[in-house]
N, C-alpha and C. Protein backbone atom coordinates (compact mmCIF):
# COMPACT_ATOMS: atom_id res chain seq x y z
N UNK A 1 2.32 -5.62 13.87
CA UNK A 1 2.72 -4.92 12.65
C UNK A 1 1.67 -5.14 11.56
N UNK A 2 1.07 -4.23 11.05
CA UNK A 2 0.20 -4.07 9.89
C UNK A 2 0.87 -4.58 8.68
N UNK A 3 -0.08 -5.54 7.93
CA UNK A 3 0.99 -5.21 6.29
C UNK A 3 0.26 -5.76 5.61
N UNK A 4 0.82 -5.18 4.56
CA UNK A 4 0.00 -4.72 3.24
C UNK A 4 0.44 -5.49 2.50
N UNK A 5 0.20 -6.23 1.39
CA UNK A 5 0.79 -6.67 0.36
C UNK A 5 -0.10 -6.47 -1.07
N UNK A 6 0.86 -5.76 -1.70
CA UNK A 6 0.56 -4.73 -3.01
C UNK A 6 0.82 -5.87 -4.31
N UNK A 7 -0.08 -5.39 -5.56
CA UNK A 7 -0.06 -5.71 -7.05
C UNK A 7 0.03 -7.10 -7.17
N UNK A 8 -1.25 -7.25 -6.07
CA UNK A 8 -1.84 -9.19 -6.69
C UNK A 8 -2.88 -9.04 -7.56
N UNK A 9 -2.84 -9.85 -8.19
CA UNK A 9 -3.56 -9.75 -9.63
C UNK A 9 -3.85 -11.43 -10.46
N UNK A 10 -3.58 -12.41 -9.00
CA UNK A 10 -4.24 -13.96 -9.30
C UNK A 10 -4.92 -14.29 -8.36
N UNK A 11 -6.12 -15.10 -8.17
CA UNK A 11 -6.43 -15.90 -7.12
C UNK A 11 -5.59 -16.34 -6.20
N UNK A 12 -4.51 -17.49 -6.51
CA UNK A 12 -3.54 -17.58 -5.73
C UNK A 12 -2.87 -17.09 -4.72
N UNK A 13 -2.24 -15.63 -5.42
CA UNK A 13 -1.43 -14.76 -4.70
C UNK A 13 -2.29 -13.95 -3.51
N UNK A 14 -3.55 -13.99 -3.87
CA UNK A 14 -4.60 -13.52 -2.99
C UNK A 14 -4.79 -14.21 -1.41
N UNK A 15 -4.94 -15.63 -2.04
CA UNK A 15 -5.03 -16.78 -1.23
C UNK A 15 -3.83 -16.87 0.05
N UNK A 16 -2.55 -16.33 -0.90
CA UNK A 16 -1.74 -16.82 0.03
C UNK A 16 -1.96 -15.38 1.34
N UNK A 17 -1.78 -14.21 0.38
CA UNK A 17 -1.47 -13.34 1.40
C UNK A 17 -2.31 -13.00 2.65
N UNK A 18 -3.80 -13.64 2.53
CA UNK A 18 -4.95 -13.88 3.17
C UNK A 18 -4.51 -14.73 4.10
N UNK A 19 -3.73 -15.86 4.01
CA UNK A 19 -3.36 -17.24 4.60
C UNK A 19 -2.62 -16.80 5.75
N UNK A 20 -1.18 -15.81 5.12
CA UNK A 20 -0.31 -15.73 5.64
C UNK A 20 -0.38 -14.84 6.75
N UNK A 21 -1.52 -14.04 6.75
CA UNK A 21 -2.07 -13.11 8.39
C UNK A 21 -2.11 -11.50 7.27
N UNK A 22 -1.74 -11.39 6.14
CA UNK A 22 -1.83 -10.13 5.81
C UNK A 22 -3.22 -8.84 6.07
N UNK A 23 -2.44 -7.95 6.37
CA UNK A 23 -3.91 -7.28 6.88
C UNK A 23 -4.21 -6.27 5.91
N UNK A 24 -3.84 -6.03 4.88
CA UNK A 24 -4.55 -5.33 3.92
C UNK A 24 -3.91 -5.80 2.13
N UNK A 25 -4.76 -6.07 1.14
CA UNK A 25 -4.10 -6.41 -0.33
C UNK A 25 -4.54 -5.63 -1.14
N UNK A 26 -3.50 -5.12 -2.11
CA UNK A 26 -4.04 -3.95 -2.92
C UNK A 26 -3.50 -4.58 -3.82
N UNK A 27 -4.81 -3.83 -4.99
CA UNK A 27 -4.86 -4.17 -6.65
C UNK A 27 -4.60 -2.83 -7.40
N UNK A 28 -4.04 -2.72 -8.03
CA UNK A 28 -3.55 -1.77 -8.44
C UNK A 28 -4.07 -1.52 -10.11
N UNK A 29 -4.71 -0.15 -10.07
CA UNK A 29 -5.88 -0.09 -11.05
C UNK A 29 -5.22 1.12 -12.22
N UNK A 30 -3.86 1.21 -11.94
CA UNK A 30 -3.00 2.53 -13.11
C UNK A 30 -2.09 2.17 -13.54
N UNK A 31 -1.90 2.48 -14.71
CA UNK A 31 -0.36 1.94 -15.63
C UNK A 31 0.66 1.54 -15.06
N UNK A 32 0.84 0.15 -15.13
CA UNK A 32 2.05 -0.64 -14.05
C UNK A 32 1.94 -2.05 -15.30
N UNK A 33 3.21 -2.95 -14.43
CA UNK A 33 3.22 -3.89 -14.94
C UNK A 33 2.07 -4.86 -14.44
N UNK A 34 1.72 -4.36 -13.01
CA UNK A 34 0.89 -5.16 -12.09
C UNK A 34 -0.47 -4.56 -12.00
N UNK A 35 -0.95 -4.20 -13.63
CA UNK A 35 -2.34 -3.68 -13.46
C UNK A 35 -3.50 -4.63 -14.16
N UNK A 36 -4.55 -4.39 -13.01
CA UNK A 36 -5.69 -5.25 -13.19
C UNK A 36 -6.98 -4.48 -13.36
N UNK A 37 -7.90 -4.95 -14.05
CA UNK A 37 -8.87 -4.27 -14.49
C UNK A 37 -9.90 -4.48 -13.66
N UNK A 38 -11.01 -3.39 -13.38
CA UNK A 38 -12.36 -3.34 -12.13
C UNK A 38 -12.96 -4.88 -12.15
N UNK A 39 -12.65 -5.80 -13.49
CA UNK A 39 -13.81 -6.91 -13.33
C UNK A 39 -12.77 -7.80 -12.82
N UNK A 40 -11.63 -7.99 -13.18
CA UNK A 40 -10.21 -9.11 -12.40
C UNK A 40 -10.74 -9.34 -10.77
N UNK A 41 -10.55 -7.48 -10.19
CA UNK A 41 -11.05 -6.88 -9.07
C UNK A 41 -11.91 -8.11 -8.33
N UNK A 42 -13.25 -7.35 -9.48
CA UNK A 42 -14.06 -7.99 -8.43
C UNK A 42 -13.94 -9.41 -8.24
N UNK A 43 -13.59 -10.34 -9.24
CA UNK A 43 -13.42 -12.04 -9.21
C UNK A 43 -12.30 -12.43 -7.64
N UNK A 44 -10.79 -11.60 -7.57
CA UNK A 44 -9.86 -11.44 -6.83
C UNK A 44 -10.70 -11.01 -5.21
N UNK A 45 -11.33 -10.58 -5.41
CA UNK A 45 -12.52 -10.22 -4.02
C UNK A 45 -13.13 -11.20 -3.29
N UNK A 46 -13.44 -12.16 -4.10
CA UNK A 46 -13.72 -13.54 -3.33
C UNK A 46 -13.36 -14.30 -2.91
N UNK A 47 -11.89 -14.04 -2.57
CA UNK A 47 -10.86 -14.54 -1.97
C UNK A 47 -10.53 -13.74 -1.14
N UNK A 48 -10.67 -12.23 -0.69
CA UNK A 48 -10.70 -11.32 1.11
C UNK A 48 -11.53 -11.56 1.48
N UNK A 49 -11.22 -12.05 2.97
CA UNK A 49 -12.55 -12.40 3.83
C UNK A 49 -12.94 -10.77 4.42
N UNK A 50 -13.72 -11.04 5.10
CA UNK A 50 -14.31 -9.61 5.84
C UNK A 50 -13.07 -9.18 7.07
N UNK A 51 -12.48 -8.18 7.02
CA UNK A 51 -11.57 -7.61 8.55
C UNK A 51 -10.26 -7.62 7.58
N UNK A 52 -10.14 -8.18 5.98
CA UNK A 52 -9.15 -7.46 5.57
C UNK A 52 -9.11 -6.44 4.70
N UNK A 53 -8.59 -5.80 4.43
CA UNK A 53 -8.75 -4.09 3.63
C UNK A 53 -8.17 -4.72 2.26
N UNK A 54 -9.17 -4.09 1.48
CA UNK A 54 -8.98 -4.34 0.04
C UNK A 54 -8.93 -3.25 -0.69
N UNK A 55 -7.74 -2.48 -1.20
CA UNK A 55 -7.13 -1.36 -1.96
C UNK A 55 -7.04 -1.10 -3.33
N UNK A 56 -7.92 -0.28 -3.62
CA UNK A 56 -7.51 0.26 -5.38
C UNK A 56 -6.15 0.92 -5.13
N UNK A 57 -5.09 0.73 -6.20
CA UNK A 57 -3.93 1.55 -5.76
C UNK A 57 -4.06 2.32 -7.52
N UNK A 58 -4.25 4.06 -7.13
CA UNK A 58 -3.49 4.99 -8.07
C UNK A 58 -2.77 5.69 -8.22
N UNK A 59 -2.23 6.13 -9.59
CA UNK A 59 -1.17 7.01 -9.29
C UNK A 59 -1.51 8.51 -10.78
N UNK A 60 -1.25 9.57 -9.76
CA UNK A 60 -1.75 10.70 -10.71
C UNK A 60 -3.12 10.92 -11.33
N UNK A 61 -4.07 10.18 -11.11
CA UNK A 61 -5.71 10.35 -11.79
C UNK A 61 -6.11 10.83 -10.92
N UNK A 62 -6.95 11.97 -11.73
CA UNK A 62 -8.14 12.86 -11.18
C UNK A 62 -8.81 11.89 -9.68
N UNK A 63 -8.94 12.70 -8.68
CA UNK A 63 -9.60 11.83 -7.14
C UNK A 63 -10.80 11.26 -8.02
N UNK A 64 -11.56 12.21 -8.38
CA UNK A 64 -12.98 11.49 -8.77
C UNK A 64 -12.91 10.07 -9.75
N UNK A 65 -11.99 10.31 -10.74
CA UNK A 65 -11.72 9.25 -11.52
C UNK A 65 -11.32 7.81 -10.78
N UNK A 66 -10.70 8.12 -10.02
CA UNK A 66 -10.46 7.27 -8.83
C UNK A 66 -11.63 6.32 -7.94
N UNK A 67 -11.74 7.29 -7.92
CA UNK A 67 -13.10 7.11 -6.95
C UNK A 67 -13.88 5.91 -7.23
N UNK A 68 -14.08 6.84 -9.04
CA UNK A 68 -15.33 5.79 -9.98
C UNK A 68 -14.83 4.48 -10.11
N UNK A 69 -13.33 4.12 -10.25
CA UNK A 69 -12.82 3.10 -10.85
C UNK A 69 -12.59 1.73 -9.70
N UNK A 70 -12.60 2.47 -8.22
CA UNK A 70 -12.39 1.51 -7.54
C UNK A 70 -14.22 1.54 -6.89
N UNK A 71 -15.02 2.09 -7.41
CA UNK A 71 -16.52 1.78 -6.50
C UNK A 71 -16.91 0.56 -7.76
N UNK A 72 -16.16 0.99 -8.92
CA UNK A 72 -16.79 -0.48 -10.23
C UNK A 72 -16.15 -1.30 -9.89
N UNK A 73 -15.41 -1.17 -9.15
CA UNK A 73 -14.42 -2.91 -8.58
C UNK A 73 -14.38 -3.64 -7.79
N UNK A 74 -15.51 -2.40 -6.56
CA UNK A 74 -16.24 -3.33 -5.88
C UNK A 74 -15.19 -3.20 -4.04
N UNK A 75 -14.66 -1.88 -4.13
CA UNK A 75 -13.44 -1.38 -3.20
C UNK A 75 -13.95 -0.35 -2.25
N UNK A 76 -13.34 -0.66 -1.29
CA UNK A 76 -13.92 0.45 -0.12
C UNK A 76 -12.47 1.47 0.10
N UNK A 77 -11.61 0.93 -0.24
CA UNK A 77 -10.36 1.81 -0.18
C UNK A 77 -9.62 2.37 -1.13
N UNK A 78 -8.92 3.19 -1.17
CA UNK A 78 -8.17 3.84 -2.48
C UNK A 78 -6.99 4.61 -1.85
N UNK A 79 -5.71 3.99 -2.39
CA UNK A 79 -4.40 4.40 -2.35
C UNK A 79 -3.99 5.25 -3.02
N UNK A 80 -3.71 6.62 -3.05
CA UNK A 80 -3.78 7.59 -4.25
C UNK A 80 -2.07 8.06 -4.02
N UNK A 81 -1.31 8.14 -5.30
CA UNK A 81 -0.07 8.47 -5.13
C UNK A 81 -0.41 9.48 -6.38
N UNK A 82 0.77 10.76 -5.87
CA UNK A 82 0.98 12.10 -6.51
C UNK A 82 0.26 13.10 -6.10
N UNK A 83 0.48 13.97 -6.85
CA UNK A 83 -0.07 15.47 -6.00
C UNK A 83 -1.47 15.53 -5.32
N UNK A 84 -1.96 15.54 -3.87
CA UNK A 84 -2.82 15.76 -3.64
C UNK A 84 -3.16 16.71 -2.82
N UNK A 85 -3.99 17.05 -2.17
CA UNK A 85 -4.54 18.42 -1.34
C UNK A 85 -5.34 17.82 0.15
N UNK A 86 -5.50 18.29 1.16
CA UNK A 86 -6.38 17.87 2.25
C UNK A 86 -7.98 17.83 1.58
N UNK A 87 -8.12 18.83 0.51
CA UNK A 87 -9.78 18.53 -0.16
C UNK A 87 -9.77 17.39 -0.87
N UNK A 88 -8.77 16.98 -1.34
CA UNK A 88 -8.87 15.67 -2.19
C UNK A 88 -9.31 14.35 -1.01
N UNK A 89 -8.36 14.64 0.17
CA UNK A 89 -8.76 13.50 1.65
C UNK A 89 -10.17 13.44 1.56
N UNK A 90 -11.03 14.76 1.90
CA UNK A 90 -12.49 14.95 2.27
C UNK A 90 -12.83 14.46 0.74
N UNK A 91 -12.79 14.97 -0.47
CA UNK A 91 -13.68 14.09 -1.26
C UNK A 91 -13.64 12.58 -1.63
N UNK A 92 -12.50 12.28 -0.91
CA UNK A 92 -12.69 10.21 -0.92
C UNK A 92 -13.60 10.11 0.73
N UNK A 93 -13.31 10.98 1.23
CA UNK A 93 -14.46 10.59 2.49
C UNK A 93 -15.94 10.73 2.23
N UNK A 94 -15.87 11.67 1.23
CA UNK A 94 -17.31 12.55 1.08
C UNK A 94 -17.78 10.95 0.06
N UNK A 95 -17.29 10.40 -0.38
CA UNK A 95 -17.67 9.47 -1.11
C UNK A 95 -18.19 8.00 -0.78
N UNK A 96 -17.53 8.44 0.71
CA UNK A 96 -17.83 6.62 1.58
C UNK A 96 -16.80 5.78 1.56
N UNK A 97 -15.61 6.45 0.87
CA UNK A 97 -14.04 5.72 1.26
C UNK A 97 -13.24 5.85 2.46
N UNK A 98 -12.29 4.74 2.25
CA UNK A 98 -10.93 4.99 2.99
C UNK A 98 -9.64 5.33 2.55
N UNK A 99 -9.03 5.98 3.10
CA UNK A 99 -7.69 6.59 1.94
C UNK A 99 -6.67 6.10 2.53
N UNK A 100 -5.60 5.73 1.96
CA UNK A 100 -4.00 5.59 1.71
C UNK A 100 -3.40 6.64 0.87
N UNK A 101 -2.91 7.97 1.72
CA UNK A 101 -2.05 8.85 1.62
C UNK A 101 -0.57 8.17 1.07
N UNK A 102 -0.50 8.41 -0.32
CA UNK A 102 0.82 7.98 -0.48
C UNK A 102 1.90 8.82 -1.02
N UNK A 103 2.97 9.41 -0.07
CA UNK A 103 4.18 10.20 -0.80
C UNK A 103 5.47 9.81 -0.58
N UNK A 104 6.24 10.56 -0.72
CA UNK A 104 7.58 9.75 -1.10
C UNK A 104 8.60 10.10 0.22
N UNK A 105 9.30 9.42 0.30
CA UNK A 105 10.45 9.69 1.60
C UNK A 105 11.13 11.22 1.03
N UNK A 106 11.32 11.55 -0.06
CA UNK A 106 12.02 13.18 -0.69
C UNK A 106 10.55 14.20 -0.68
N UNK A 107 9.60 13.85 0.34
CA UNK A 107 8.51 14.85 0.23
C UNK A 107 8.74 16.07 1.22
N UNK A 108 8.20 17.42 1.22
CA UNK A 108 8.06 17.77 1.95
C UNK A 108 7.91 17.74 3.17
N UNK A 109 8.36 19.04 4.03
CA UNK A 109 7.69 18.02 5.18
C UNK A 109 6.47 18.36 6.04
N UNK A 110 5.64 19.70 5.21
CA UNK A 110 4.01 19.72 5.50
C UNK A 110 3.61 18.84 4.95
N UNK A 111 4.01 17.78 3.87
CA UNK A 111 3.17 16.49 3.27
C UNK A 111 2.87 15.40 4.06
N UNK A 112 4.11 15.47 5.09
CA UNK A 112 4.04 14.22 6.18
C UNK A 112 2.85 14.63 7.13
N UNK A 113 2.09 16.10 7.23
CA UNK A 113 1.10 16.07 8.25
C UNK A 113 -0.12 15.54 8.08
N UNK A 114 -0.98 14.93 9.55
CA UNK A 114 -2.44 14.35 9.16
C UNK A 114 -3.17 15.41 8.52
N UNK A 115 -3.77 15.11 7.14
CA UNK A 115 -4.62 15.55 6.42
C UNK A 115 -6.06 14.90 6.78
N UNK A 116 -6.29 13.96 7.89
CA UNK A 116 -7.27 13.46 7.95
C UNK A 116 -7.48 11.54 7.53
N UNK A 117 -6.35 11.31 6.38
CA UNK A 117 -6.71 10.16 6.02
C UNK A 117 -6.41 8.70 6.75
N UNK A 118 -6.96 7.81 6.75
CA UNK A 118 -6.90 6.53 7.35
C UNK A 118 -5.34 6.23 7.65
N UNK A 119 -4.51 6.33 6.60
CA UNK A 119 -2.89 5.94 6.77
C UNK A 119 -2.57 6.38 6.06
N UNK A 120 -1.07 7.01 6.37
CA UNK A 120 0.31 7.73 5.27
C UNK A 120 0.58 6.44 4.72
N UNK A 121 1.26 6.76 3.88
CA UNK A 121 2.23 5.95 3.63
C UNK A 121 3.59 6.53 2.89
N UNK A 122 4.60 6.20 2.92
CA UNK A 122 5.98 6.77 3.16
C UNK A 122 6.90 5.52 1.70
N UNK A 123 7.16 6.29 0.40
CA UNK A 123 7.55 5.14 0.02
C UNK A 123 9.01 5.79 -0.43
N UNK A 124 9.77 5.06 -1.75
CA UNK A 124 10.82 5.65 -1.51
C UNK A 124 11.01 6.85 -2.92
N UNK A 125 12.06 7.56 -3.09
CA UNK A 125 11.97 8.69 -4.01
C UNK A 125 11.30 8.12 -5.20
N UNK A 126 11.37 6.67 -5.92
CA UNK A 126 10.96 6.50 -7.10
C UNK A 126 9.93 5.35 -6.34
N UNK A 127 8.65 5.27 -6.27
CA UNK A 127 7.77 4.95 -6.02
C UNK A 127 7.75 3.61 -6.98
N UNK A 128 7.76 2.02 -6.88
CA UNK A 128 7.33 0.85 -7.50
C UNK A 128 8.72 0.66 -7.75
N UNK A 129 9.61 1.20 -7.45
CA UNK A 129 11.53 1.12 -7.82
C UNK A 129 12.17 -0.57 -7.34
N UNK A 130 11.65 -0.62 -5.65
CA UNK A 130 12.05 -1.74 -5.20
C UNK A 130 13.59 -1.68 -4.65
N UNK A 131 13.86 0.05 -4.80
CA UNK A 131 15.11 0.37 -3.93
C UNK A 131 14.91 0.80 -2.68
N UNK A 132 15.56 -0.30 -1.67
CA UNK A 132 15.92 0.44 -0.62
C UNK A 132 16.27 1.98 -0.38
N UNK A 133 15.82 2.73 0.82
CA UNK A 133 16.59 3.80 1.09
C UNK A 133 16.75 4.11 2.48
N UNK A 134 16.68 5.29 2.95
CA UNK A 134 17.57 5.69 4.88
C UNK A 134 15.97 5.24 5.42
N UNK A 135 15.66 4.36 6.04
CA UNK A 135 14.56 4.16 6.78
C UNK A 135 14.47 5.07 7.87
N UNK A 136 15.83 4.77 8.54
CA UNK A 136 15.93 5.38 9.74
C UNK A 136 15.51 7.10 9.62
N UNK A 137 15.44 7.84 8.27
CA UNK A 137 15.79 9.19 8.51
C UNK A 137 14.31 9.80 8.77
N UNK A 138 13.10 8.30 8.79
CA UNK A 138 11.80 8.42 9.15
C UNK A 138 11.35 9.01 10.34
N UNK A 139 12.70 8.38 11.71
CA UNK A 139 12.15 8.10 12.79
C UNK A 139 12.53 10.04 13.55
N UNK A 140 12.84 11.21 13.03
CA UNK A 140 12.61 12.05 13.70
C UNK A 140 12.15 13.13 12.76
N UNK A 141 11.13 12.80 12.25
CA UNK A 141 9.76 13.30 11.22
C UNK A 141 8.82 13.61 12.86
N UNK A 142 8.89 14.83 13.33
CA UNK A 142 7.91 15.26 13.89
C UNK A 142 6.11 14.40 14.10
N UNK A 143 5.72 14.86 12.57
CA UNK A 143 4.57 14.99 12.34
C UNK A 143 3.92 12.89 12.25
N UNK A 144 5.38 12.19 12.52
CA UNK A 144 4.91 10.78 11.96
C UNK A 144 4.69 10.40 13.28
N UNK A 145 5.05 10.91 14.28
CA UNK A 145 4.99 10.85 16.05
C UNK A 145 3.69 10.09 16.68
N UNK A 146 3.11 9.14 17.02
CA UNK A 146 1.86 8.64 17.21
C UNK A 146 0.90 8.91 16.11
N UNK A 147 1.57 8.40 14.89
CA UNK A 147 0.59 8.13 13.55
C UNK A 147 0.80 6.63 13.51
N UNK A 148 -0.27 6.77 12.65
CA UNK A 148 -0.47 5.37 12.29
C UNK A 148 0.01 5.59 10.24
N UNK A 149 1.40 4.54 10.04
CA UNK A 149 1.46 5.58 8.87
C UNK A 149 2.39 4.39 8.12
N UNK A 150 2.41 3.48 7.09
CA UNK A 150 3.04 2.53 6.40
C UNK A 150 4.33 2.94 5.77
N UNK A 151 5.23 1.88 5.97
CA UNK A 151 6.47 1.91 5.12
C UNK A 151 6.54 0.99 3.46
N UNK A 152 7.43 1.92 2.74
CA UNK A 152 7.24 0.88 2.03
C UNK A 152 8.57 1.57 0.86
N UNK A 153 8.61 0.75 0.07
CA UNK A 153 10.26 1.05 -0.93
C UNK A 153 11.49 -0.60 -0.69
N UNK A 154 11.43 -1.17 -1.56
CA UNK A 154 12.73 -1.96 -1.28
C UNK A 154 13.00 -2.47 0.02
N UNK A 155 11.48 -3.14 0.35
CA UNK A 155 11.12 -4.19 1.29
C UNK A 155 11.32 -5.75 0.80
N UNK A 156 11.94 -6.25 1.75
CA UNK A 156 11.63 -8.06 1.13
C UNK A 156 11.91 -8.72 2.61
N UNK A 157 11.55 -10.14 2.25
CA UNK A 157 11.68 -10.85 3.55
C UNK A 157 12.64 -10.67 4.49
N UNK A 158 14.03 -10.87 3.89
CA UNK A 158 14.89 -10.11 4.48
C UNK A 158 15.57 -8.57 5.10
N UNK A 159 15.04 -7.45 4.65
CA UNK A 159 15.20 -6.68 4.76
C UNK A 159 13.65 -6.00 5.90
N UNK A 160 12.63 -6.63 5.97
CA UNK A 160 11.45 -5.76 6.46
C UNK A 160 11.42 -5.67 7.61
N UNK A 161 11.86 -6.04 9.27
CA UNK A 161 12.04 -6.72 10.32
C UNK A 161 13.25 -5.34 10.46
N UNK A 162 14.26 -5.51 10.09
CA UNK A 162 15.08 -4.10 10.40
C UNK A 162 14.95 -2.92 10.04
N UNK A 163 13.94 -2.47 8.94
CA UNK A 163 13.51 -1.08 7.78
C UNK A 163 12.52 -1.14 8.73
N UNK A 164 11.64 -1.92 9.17
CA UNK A 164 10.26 -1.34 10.30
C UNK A 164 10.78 -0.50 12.03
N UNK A 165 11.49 -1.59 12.15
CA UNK A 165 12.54 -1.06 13.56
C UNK A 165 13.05 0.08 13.56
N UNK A 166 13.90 0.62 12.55
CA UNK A 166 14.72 1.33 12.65
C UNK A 166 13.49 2.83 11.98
N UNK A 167 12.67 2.79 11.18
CA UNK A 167 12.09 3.82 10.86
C UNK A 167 10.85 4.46 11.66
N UNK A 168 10.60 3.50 13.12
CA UNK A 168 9.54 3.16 13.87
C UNK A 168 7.94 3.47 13.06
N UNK A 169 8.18 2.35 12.28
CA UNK A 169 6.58 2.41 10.93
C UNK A 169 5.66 1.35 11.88
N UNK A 170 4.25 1.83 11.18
CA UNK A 170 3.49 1.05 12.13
C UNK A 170 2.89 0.17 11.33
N UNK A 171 3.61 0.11 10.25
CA UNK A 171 3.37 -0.86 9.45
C UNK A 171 4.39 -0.95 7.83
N UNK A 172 3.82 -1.64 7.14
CA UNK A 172 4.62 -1.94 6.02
C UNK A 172 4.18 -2.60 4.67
N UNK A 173 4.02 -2.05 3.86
CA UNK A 173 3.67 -2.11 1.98
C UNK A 173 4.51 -2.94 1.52
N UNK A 174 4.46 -3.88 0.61
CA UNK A 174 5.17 -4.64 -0.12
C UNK A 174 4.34 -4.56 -1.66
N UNK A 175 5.54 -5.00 -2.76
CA UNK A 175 5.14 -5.60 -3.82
C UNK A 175 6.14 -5.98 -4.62
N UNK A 176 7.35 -5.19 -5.16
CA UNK A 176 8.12 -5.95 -5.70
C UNK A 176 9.09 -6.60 -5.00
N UNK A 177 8.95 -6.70 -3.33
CA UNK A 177 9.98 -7.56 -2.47
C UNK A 177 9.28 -8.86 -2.52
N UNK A 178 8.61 -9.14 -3.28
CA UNK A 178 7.96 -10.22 -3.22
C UNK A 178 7.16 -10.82 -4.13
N UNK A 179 8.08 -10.57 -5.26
CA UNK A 179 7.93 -11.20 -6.46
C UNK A 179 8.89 -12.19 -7.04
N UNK A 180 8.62 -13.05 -8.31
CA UNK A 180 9.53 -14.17 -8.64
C UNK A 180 9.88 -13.16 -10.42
N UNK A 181 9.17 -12.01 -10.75
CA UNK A 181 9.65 -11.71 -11.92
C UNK A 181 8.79 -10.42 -11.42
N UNK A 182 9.39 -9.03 -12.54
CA UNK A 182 7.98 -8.17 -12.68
C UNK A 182 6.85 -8.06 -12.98
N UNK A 183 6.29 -8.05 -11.87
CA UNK A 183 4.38 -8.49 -12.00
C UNK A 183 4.29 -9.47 -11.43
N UNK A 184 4.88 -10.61 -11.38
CA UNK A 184 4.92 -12.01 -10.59
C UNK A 184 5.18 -12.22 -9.58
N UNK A 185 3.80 -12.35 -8.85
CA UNK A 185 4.45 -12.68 -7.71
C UNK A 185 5.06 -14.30 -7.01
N UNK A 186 5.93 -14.15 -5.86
CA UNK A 186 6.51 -15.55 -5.43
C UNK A 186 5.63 -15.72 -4.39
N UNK A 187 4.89 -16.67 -4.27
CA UNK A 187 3.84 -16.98 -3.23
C UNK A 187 4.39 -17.83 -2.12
N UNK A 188 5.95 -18.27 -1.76
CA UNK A 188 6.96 -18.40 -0.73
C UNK A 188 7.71 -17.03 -0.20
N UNK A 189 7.46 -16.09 -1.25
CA UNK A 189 8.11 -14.63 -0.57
C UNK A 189 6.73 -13.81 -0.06
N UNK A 190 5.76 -14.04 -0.45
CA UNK A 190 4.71 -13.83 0.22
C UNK A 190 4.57 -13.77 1.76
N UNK A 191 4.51 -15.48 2.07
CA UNK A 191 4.52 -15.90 3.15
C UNK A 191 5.66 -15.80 4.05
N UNK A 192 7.23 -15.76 3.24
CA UNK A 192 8.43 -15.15 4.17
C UNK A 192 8.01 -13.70 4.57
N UNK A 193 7.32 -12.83 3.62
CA UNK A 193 7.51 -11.55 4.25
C UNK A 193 6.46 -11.62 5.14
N UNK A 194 5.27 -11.36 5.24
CA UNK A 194 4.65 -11.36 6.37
C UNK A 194 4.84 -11.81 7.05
N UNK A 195 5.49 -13.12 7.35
CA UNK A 195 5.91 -13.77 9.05
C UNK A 195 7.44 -12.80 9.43
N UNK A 196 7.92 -12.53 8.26
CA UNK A 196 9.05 -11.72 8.96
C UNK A 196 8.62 -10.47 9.55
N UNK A 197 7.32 -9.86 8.89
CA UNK A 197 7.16 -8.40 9.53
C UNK A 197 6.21 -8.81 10.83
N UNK A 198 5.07 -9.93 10.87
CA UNK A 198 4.71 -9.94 12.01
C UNK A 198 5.38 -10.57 13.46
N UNK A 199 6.82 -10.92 12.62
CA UNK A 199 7.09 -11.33 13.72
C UNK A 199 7.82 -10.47 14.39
C-alpha cells in the first residue's frame, strides 16, 4: 500500500513519516492552515531521502503558477486540486514534473479517466474536511479498474485498513487523520497510520 502523508511543515513530522515507511510527503504551498512557504520547503527537503516523492500540494492556481512555486521549492511533484483539463496534465509534464490528479468523490465521472498523470487521487466532497464518506462507492468506478489512483478524505489510524479494502485504492493520502490540532501534526498518529495502511 502506497501512502502519502500530507501538510508537514516541521522537521520532525518529516522525520517521522520518512521513519515510518511513508512513500510520498506533501507540503502544501496554498491557503490552508498547513501552509508552508518555497524556503520552509526547501530546509523540510533534507529530511526525504532519495525513492521518496516529495509534493507541492495546490488548490485552484493557474498550472503555471504552480509549476513556478514548487520548481522554487526545490519539488519534482505537484498535487493540483480544482478545475483542470488533460492540457493542464501535459503542461506539468512539458515542465519536467510529476502530477497528482486531485478530485473529489462527487466528481464526474469522465474526471475519474487517465488523463495521463502519475496518480488520481479521489478525496472527499469537501476536500481538507477530514470527513469520512462511501469508500466503497469507489470500487465499481469503471475507469479506476487497474489504476494506480490514491484515497483520501477522513482517514486516520483507525479507519485506513478498512476505507483502502473496501474502495480497492492503491493507495492512501492523509493529513488531518493525523494530527494533534489543526495544522499539528501527532507524530504517534503518524506512525499508527502508516503501519496500519501498510499493514
Amino acid at each position: 500500500m502506497f501512502v502519502k502523508v500530507c501538510g508537514l511543515s516541521t522537521p520532525e513530522s518529516v522525520r517521522e513519516a520518512v521513519a515510518a515507511g511513508a512513500d510520498a510527503v506533501g507540503f502544501v504551498l496554498t491557503a490552508s492552515p498547513r501552509v508552508v512557504t518555497p524556503s520552509q520547503v526547501k530546509v523540510l527537503l533534507g529530511g526525504v531521502p532519495e525513492g521518496v516523492a516529495a509534493v507541492g500540494v495546490f488548490r485552484h492556481e493557474p498550472v503555471a503558477d504552480a509549476i513556478a512555486i514548487a520548481r522554487s521549492a526545490g519539488l519534482g511533484w505537484v498535487q493540483l486540486h480544482g478545475d483542470l483539463t488533460p492540457e493542464d496534465v501535459r503542461t506539468v509534464h512539458d515542465a519536467g514534473m510529476k502530477l497528482i490528479r486531485a478530485v473529489t468523490m462527487a466528481a464526474t465521472a469522465d474526471t475519474f479517466a487517465d488523463w495521463g498523470e502519475e496518480l488520481l487521487l479521489i478525496d472527499a466532497a469537501v476536500p481538507g474536511s477530514g470527513e469520512a464518506w462511501d469508500y466503497a462507492s469507489m470500487v465499481d468506478v469503471t475507469a479506476l479498474q487497474d489504476r494506480k489512483w490514491l484515497l483520501a478524505g477522513g482517514l486516520d489510524p483507525d479507519t485506513v485498513a478498512h476505507a483502502a479494502a473496501a474502495s480497492g485504492a492503491w493507495g492512501v493520502d492523509v493529513s488531518s487523520g493525523v494530527e494533534a490540532s489543526r495544522g499539528v501534526k501527532d507524530l504517534d498518529k503518524i506512525r499508527a497510520f502508516v503501519k496500519a495502511a501498510k499493514a
